[in-house]
PDB file of N, CA and C in Angstrom:
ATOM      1  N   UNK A   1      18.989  12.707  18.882  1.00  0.00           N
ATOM      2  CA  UNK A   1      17.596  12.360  18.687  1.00  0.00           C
ATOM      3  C   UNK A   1      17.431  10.862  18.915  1.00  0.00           C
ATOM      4  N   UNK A   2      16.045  10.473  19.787  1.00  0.00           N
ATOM      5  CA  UNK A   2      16.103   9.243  19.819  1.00  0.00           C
ATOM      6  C   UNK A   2      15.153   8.676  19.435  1.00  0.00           C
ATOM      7  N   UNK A   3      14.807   7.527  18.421  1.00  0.00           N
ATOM      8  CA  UNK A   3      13.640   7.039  17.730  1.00  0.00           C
ATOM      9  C   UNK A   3      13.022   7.066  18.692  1.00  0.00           C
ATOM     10  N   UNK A   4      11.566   6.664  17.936  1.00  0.00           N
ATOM     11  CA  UNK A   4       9.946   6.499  18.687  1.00  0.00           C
ATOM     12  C   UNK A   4       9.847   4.960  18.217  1.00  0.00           C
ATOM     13  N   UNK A   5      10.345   4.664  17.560  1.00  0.00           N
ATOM     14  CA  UNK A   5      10.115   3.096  16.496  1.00  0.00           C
ATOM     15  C   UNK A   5      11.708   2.648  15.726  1.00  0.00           C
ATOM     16  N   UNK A   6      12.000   1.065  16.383  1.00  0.00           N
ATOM     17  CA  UNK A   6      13.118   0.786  15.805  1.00  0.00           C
ATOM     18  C   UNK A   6      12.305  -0.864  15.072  1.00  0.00           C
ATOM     19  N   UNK A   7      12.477  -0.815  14.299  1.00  0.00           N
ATOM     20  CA  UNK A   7      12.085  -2.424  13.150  1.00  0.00           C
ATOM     21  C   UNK A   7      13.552  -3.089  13.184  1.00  0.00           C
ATOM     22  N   UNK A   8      13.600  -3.928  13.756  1.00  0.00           N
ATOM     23  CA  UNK A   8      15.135  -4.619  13.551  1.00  0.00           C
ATOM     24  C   UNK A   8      14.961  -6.262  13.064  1.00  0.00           C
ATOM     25  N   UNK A   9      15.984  -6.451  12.688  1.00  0.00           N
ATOM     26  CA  UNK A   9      16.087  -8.119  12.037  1.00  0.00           C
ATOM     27  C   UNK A   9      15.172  -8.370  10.955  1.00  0.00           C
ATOM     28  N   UNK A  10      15.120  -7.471  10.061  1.00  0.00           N
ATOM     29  CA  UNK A  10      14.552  -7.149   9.018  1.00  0.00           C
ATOM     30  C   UNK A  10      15.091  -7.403   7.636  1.00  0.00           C
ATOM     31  N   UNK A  11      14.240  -6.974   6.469  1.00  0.00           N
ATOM     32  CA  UNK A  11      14.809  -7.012   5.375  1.00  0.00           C
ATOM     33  C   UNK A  11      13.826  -5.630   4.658  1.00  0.00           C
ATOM     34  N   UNK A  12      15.118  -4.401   4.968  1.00  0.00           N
ATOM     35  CA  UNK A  12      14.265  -3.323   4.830  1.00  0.00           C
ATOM     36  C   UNK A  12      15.019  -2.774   3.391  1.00  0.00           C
ATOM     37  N   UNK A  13      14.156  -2.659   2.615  1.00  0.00           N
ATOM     38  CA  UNK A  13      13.996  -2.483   1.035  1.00  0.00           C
ATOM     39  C   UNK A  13      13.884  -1.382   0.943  1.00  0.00           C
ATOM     40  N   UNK A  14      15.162  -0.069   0.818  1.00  0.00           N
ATOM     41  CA  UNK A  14      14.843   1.098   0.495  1.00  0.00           C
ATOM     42  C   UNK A  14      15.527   1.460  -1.066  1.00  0.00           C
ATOM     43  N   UNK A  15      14.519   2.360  -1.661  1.00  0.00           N
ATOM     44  CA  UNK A  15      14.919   2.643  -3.164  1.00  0.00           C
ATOM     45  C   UNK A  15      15.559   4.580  -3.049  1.00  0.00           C
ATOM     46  N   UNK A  16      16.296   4.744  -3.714  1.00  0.00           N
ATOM     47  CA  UNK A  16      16.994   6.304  -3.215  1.00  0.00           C
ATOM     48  C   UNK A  16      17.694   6.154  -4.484  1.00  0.00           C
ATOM     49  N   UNK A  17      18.544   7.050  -4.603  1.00  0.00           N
ATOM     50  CA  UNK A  17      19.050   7.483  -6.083  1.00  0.00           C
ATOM     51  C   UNK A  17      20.230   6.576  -6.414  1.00  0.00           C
ATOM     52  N   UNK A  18      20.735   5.698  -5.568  1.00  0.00           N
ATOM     53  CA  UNK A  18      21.474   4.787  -5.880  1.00  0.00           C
ATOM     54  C   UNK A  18      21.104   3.658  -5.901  1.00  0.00           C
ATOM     55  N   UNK A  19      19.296   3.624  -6.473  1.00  0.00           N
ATOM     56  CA  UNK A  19      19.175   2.492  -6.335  1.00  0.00           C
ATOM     57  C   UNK A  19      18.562   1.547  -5.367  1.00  0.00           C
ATOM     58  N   UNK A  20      18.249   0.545  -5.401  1.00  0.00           N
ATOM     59  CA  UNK A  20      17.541  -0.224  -4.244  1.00  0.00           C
ATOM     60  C   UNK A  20      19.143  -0.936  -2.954  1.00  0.00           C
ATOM     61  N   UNK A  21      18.254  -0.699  -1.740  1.00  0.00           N
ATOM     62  CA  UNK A  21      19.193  -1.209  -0.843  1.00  0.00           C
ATOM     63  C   UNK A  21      18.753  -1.878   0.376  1.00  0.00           C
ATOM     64  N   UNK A  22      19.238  -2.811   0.658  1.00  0.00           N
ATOM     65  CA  UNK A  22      18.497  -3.465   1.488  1.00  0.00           C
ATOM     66  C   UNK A  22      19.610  -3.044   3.010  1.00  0.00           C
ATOM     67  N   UNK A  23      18.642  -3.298   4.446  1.00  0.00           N
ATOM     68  CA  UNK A  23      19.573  -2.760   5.369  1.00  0.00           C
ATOM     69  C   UNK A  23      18.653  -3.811   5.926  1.00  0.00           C
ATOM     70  N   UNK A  24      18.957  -4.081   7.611  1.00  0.00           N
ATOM     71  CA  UNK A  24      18.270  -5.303   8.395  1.00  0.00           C
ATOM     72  C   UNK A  24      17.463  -3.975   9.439  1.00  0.00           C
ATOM     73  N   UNK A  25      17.363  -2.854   9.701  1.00  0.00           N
ATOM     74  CA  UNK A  25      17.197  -2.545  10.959  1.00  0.00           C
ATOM     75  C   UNK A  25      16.514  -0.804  10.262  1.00  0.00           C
ATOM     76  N   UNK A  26      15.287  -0.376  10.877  1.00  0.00           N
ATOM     77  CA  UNK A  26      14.914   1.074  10.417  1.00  0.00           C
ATOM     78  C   UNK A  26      14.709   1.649  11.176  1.00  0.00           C
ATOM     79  N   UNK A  27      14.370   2.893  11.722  1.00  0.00           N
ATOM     80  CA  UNK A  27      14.412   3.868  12.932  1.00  0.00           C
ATOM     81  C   UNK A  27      13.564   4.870  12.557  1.00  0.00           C
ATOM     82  N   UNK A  28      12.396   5.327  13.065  1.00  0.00           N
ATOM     83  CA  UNK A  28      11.548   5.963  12.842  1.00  0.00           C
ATOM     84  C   UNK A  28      11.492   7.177  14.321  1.00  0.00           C
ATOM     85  N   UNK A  29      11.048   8.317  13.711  1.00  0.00           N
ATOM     86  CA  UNK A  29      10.707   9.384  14.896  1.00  0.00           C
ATOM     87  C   UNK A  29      10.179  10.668  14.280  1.00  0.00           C
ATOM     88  N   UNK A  30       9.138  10.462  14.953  1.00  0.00           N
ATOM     89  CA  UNK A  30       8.143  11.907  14.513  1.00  0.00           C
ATOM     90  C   UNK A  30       7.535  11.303  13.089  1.00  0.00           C
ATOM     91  N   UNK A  31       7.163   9.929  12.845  1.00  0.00           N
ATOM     92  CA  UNK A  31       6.776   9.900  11.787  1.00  0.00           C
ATOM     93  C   UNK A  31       7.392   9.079  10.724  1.00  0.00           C
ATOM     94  N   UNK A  32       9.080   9.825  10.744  1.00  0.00           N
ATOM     95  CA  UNK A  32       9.616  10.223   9.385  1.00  0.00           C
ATOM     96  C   UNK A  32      10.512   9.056   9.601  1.00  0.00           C
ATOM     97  N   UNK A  33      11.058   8.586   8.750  1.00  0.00           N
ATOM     98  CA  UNK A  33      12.431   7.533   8.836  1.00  0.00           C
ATOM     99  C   UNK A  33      13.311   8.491   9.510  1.00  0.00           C
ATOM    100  N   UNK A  34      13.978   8.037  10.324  1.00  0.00           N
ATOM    101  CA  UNK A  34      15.808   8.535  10.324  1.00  0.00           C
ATOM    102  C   UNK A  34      16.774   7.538  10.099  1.00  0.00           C
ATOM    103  N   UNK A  35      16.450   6.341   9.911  1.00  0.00           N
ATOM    104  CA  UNK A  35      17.547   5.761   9.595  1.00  0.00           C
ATOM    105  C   UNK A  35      17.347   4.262   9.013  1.00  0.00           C
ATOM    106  N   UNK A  36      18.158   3.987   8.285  1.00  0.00           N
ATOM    107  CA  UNK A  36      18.263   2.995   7.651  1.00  0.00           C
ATOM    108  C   UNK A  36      19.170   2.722   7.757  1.00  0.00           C
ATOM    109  N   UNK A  37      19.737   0.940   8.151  1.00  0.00           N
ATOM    110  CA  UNK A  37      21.274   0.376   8.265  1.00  0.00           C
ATOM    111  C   UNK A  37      21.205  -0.568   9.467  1.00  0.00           C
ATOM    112  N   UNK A  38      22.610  -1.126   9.627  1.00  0.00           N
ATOM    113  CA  UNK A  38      22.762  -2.362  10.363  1.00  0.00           C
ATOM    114  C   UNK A  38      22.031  -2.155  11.891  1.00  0.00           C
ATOM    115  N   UNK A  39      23.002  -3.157  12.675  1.00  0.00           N
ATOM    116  CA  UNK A  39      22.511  -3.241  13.968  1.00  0.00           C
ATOM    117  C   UNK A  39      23.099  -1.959  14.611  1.00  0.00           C
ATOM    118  N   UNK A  40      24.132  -0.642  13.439  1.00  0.00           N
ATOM    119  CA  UNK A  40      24.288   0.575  14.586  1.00  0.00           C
ATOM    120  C   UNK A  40      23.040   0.981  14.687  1.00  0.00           C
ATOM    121  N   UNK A  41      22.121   1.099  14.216  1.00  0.00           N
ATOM    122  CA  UNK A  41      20.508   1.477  14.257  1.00  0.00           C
ATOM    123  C   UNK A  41      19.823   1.413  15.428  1.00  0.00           C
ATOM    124  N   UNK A  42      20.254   0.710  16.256  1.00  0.00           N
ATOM    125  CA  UNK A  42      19.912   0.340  17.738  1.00  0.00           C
ATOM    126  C   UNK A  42      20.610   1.699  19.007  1.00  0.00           C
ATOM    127  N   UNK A  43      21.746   2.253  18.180  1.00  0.00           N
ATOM    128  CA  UNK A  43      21.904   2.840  18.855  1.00  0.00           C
ATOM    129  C   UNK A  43      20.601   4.626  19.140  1.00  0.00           C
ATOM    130  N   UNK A  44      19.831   4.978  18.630  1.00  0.00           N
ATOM    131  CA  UNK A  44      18.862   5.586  18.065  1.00  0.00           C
ATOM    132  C   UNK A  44      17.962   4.926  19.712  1.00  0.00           C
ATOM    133  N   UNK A  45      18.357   4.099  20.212  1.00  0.00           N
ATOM    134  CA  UNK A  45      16.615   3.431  20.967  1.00  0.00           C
ATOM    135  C   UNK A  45      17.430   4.223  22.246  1.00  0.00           C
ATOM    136  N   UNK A  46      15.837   4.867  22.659  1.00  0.00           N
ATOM    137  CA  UNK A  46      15.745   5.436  23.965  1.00  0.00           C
ATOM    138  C   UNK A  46      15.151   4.713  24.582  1.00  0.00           C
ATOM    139  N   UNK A  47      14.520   5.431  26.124  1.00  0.00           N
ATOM    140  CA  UNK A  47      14.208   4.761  27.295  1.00  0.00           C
ATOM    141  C   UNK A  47      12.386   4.494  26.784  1.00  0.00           C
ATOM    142  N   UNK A  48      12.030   5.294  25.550  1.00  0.00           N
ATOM    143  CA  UNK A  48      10.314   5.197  25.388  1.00  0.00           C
ATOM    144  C   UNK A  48      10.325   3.967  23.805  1.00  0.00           C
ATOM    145  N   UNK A  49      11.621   4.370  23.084  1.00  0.00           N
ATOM    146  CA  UNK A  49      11.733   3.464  21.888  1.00  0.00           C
ATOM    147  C   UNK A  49      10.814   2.172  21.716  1.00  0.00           C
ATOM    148  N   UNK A  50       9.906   2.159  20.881  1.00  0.00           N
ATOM    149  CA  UNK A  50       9.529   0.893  20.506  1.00  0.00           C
ATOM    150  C   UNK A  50      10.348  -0.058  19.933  1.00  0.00           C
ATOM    151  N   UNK A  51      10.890  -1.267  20.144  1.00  0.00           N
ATOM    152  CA  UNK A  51      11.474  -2.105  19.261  1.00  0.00           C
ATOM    153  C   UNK A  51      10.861  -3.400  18.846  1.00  0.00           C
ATOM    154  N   UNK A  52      10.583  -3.091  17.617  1.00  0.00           N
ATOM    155  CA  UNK A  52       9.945  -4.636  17.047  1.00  0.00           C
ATOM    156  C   UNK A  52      10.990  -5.557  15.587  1.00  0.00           C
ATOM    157  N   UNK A  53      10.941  -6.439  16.534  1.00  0.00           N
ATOM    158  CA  UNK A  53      11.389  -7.893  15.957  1.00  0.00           C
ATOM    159  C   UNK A  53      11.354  -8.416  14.612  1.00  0.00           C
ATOM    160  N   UNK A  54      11.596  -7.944  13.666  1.00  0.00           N
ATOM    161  CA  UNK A  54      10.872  -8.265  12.153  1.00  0.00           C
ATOM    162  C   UNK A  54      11.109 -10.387  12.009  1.00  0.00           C
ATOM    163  N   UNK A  55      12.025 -10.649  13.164  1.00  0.00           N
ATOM    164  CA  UNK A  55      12.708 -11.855  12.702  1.00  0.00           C
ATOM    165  C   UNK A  55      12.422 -12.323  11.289  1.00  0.00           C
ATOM    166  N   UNK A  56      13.105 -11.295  10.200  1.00  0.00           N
ATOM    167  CA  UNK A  56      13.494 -11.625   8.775  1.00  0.00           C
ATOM    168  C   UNK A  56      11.952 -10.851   7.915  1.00  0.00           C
ATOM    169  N   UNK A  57      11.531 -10.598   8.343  1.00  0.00           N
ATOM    170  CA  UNK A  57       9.957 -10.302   7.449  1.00  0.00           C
ATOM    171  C   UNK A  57      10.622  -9.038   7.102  1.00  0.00           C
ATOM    172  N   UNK A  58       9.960  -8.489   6.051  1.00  0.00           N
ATOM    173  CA  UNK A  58      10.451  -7.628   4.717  1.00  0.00           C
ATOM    174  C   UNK A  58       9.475  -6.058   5.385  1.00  0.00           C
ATOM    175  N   UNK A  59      10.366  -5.063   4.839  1.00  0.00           N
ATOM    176  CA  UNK A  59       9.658  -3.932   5.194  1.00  0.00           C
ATOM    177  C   UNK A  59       9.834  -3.334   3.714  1.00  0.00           C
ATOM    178  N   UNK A  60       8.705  -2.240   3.992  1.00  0.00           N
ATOM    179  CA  UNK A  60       9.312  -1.694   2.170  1.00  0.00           C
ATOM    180  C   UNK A  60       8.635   0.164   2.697  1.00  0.00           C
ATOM    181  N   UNK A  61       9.489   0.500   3.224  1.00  0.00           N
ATOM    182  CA  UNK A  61       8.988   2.476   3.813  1.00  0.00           C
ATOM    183  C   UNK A  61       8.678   3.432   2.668  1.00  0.00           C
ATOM    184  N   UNK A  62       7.802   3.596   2.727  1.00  0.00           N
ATOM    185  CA  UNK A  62       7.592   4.195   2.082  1.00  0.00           C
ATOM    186  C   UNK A  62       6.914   4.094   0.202  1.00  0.00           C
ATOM    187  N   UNK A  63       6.305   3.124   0.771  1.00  0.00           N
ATOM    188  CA  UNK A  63       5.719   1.784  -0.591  1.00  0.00           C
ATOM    189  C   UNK A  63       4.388   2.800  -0.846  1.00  0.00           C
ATOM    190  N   UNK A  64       4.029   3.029  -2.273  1.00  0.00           N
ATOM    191  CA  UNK A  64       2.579   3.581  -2.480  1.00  0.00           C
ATOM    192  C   UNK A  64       2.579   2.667  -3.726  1.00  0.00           C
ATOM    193  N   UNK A  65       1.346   2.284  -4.052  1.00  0.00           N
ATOM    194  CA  UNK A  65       1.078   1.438  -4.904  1.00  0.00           C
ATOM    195  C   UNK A  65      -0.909   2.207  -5.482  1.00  0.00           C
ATOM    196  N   UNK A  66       0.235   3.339  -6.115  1.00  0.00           N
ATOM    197  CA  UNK A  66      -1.184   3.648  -6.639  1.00  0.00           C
ATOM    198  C   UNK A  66      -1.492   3.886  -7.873  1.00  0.00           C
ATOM    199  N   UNK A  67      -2.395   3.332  -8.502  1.00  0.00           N
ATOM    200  CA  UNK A  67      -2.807   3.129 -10.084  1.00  0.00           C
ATOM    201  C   UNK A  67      -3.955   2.458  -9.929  1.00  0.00           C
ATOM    202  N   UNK A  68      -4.126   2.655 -11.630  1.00  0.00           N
ATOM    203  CA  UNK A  68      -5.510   2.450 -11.825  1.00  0.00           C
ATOM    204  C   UNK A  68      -5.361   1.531 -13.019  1.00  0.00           C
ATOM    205  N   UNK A  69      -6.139   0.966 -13.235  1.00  0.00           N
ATOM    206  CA  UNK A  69      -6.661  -0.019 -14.726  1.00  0.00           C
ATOM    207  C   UNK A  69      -7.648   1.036 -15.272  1.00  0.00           C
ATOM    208  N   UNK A  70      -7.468   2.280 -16.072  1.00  0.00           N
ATOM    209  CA  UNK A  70      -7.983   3.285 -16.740  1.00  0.00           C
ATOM    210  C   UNK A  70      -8.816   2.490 -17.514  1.00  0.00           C
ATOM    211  N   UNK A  71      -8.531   1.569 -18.598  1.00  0.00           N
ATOM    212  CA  UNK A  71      -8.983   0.815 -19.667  1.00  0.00           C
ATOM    213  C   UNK A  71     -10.143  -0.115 -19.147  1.00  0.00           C
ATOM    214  N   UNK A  72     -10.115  -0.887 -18.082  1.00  0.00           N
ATOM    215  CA  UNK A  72     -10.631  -1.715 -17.378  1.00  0.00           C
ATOM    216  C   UNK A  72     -12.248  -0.659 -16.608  1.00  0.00           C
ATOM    217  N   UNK A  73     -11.281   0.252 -16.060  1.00  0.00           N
ATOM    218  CA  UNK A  73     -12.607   1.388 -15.790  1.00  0.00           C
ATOM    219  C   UNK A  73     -13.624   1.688 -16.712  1.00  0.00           C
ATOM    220  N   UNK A  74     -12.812   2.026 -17.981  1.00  0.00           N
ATOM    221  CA  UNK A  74     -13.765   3.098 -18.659  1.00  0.00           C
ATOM    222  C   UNK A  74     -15.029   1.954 -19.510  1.00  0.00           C
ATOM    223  N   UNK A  75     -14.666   0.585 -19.432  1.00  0.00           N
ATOM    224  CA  UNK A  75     -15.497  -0.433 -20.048  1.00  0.00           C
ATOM    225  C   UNK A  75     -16.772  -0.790 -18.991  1.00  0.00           C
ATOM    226  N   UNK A  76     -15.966  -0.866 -17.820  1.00  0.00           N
ATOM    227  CA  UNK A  76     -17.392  -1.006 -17.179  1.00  0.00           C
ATOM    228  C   UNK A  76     -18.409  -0.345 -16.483  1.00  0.00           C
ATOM    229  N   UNK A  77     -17.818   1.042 -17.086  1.00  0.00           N
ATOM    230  CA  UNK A  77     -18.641   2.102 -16.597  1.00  0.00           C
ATOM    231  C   UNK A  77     -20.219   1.771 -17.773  1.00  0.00           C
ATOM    232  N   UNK A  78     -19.516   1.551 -19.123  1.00  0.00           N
ATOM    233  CA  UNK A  78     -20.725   1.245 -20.215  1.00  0.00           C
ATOM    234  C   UNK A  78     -21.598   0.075 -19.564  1.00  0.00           C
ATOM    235  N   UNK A  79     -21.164  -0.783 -19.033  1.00  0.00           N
ATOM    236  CA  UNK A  79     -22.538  -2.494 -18.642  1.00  0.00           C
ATOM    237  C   UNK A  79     -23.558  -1.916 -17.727  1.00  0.00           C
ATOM    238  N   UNK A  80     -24.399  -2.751 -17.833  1.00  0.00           N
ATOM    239  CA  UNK A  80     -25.353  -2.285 -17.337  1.00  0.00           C
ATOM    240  C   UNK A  80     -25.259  -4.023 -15.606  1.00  0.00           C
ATOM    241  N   UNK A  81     -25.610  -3.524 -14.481  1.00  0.00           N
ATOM    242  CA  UNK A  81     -26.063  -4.885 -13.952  1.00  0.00           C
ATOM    243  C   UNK A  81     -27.133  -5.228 -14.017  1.00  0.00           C
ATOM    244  N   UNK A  82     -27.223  -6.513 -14.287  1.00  0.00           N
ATOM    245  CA  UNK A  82     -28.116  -7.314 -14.406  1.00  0.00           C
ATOM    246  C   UNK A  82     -28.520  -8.209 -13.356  1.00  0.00           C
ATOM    247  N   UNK A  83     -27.504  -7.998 -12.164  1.00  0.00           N
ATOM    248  CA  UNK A  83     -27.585  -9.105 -11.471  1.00  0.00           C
ATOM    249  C   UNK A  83     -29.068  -9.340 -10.395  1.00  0.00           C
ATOM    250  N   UNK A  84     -29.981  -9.951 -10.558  1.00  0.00           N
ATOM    251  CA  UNK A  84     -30.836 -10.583  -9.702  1.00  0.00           C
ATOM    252  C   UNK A  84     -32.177 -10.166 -10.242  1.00  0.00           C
ATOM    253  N   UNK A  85     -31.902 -10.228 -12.058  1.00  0.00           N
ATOM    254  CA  UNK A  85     -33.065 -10.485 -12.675  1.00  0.00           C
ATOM    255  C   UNK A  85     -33.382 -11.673 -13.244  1.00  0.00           C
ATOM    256  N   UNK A  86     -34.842 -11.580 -13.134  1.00  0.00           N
ATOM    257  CA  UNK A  86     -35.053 -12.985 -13.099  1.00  0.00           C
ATOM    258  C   UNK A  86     -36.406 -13.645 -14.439  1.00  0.00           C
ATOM    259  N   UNK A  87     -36.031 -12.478 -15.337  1.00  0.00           N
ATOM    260  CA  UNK A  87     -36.947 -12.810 -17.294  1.00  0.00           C
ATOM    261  C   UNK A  87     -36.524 -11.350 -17.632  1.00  0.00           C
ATOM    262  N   UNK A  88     -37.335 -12.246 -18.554  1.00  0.00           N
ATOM    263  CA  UNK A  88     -36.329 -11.132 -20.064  1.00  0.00           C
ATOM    264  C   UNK A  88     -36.875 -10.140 -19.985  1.00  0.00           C
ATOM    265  N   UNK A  89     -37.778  -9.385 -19.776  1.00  0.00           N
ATOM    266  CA  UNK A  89     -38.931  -8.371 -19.650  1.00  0.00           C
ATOM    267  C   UNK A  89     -38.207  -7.461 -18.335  1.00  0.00           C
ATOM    268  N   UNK A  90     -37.594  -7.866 -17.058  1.00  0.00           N
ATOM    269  CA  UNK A  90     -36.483  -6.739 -16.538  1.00  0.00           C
ATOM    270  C   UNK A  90     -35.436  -7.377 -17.006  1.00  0.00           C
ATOM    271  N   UNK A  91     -34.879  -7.633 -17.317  1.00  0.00           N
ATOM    272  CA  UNK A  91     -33.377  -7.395 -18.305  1.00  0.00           C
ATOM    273  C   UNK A  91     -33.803  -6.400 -19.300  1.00  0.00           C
ATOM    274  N   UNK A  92     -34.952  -6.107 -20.320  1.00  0.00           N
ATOM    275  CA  UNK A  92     -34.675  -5.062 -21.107  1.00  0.00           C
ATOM    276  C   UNK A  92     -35.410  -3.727 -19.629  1.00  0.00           C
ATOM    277  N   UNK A  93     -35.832  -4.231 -18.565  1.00  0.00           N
ATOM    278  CA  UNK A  93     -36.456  -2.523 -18.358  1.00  0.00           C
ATOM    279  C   UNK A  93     -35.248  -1.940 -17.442  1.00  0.00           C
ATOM    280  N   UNK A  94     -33.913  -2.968 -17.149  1.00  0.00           N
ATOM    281  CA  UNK A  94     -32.683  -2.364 -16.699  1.00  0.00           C
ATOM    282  C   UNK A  94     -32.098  -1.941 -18.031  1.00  0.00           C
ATOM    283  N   UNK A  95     -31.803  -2.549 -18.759  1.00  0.00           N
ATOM    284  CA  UNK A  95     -31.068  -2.011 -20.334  1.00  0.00           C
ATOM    285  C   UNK A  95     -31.828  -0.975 -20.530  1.00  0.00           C
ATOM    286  N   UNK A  96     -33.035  -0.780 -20.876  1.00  0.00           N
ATOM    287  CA  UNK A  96     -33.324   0.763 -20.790  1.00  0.00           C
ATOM    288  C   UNK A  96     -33.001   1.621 -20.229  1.00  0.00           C
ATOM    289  N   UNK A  97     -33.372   1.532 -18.722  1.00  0.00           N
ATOM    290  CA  UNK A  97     -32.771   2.501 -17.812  1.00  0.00           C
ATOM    291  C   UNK A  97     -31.304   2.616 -17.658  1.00  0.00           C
ATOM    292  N   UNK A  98     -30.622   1.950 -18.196  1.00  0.00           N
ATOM    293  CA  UNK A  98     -29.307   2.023 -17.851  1.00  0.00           C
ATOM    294  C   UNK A  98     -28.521   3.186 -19.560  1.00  0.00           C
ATOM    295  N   UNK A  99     -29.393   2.718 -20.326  1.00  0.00           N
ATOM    296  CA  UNK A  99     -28.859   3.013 -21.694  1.00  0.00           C
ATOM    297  C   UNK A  99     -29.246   4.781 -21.182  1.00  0.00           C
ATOM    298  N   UNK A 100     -30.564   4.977 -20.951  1.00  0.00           N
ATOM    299  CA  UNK A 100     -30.900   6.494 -20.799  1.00  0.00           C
ATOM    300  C   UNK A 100     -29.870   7.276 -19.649  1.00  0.00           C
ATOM    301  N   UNK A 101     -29.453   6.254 -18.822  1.00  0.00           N
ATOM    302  CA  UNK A 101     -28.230   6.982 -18.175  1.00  0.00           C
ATOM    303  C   UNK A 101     -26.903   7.322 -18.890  1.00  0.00           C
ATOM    304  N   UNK A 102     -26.796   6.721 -19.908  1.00  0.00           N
ATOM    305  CA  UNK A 102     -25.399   6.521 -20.452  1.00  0.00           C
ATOM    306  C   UNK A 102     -25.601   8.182 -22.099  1.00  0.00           C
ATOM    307  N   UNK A 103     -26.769   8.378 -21.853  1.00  0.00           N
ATOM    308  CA  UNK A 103     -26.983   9.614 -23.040  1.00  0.00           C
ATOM    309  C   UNK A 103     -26.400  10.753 -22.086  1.00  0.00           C
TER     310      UNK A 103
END
């Protein structure tokens, strides 16, 4: 099999059951990683292979960074905006309307 995508001269940050490991070079095809590890990684490049240059920039495959500030949410779901009123008379006729949303 021959990659579609080789990342070389890298600093590729993979986490797996032993742990975090760093390799210089990644190999991608159909998508999926196939490989992680030195400069044998090159051997993987065909005649269509993309090869890009990381010269040292960090890869991290397979990174999801998903969460939420639950606590942070559920507070400002209660405020009301106020922004681009301009007397006190709409500040309370948004606080009204906002309070009757919140029943």
């Amino acid at each position: 099999m021959k990659a579609d995508l080789i990342l070389a001269r890298g600093l590729v940050r993979t986490l797996g059951r032993s742990g975090l490991s760093v390799h210089s070079h990644l190999a991608v095809a159909g998508g999926v990683v196939v490989a992680a590890g030195g400069a044998d990684v090159m051997g993987l490049r065909g005649p269509r292979t993309r090869v890009v240059d990381l010269d040292g920039a960090a890869v991290l495959p397979g990174f999801n960074d998903a969460h939420a500030h639950v606590v942070y949410y559920g507070l400002t779901r209660f405020g009301a905006d106020l922004s681009g009123t301009h007397s006190v008379a709409e500040i309370l006729t948004r606080l009204r309307a906002h309070g009757r949303g919140l029943a």
